[in-house]
Protein backbone atom coordinates (compact mmCIF):
# COMPACT_ATOMS: atom_id res chain seq x y z
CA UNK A 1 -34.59 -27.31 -37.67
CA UNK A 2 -34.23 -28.40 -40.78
CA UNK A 3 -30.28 -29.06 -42.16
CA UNK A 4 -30.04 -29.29 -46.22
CA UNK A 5 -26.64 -30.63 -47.73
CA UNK A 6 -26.15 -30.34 -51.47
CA UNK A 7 -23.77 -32.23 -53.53
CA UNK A 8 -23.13 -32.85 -57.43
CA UNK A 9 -21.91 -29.51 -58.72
CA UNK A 10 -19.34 -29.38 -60.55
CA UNK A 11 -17.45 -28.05 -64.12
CA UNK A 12 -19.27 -29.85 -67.43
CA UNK A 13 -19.29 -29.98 -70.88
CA UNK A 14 -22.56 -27.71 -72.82
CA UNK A 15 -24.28 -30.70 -73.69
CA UNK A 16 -23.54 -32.73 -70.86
CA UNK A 17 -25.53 -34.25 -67.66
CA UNK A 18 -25.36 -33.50 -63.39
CA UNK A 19 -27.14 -34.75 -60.83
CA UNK A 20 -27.42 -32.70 -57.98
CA UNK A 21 -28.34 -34.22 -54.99
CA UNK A 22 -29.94 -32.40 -51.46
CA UNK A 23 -29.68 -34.63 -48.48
CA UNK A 24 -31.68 -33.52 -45.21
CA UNK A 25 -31.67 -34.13 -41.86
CA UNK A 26 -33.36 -32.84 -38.64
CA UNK A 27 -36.84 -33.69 -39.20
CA UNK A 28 -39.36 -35.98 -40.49
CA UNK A 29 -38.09 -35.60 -44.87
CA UNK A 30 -41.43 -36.77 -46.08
CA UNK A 31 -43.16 -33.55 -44.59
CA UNK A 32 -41.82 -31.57 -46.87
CA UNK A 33 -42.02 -29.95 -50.04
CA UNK A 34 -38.83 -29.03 -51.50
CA UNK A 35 -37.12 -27.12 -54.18
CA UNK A 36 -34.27 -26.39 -56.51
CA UNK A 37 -33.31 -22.23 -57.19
CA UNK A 38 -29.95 -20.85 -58.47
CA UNK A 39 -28.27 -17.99 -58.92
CA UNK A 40 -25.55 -16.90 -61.14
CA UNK A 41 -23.30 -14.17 -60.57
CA UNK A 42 -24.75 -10.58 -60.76
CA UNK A 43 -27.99 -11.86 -61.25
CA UNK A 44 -31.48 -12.55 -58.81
CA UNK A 45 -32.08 -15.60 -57.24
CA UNK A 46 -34.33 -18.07 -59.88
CA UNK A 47 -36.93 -20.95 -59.08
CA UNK A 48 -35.68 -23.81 -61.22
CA UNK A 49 -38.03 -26.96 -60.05
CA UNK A 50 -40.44 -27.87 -57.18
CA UNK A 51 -41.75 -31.21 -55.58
CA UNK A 52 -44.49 -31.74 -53.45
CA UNK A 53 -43.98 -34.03 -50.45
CA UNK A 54 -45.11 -36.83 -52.18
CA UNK A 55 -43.07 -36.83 -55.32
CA UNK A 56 -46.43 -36.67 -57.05
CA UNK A 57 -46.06 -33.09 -58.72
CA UNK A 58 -43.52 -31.13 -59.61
CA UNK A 59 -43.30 -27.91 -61.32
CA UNK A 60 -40.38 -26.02 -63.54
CA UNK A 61 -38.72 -22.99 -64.73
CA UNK A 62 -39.52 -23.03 -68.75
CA UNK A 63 -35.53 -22.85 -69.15
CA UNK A 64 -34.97 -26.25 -67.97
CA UNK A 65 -38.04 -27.97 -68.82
CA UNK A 66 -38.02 -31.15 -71.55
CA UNK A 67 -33.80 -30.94 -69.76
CA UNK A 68 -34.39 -31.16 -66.15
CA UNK A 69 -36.16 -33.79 -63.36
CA UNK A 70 -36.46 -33.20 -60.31
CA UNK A 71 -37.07 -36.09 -57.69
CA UNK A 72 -37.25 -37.70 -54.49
CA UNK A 73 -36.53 -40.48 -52.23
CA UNK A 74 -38.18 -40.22 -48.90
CA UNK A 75 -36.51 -43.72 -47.41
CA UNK A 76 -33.14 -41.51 -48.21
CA UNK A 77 -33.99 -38.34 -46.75
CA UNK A 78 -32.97 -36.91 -50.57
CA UNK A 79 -33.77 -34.84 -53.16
CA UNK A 80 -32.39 -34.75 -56.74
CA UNK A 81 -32.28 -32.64 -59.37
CA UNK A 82 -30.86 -34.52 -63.12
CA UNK A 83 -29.67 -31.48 -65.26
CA UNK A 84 -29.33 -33.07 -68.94
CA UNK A 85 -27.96 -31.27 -71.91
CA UNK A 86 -26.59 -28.73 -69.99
CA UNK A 87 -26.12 -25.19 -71.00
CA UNK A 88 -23.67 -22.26 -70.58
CA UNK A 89 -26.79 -20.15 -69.26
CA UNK A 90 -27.24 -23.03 -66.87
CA UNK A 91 -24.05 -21.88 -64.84
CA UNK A 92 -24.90 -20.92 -61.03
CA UNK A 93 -24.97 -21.66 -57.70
CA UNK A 94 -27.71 -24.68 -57.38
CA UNK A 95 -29.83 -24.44 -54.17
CA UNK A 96 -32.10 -26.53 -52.95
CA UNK A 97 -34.91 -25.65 -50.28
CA UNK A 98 -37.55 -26.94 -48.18
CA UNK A 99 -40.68 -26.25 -46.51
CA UNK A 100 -42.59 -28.28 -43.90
CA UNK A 101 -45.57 -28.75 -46.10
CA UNK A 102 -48.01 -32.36 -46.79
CA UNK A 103 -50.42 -30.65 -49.23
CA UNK A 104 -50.22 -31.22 -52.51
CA UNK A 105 -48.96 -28.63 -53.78
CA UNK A 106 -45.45 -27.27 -54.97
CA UNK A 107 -43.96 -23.79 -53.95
CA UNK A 108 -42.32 -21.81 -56.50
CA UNK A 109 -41.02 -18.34 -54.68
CA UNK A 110 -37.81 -17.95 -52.07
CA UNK A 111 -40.09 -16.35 -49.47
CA UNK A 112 -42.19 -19.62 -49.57
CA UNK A 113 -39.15 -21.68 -47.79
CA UNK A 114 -38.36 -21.79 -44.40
CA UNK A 115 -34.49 -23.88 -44.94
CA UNK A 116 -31.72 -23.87 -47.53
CA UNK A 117 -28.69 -25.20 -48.21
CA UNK A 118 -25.04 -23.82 -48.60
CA UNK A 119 -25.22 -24.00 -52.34
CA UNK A 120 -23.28 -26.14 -55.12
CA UNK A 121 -21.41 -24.46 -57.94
CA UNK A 122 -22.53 -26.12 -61.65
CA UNK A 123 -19.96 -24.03 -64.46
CA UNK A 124 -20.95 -25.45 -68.19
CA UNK A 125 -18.63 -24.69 -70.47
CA UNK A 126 -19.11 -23.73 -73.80
């Protein structure tokens, strides 16, 4: 089992900056891929930004691309996700995933993860 805490959310500014963090424990962090997704109310679940075990790709929604890194520290068992210039559309609940994987490769669907976290509200006010 893998157990994924996520931190960071919080009420911001349009224009302003988060950083969400995912910290994991249970198993060996560097085996696996992880990921970002959110959801807002009344809407569908939505990929927002992969990384591969490695750090060494990563992959985003066109939304939050050019706004958005995603990134990892393997020594800390932690994920990131830096949300710059933040947007009212950006307001959800932030979750972040993983997947035992050491391909390199990202995953970009729900389905594809086997753990998630409890969530992390992010409200950007307009």
């Amino acid at each position: 089992q893998v157990q994924l805490v996520e931190s960071g959310g919080g009420l911001v500014q349009a224009g302003g900056s988060l950083r969400l963090s995912c910290a994991a424990s249970g198993r060996t962090f560097s085996n696996y891929a992880m990921g970002w997704f959110r959801q807002a109310p009344g809407k569908e679940r939505e990929f927002v930004a992969a990384i591969n075990w490695s750090g060494a790709r990563t992959h985003y929604v066109d939304s939050v691309k050019d706004r958005f890194t995603i990134s990892r520290d393997n020594n800390k068992n932690t994920v990131y996700l830096q949300m710059n210039s933040l947007k009212p559309d950006d307001t959800a609940v932030y979750y972040c995933a993983g997947r035992y994987s050491t391909a390199t490769i990202y995953y970009t669907t729900g389905g594809q993860y086997s753990y998630w976290g409890q969530g992390t509200q992010v409200t950007v006010s307009s």
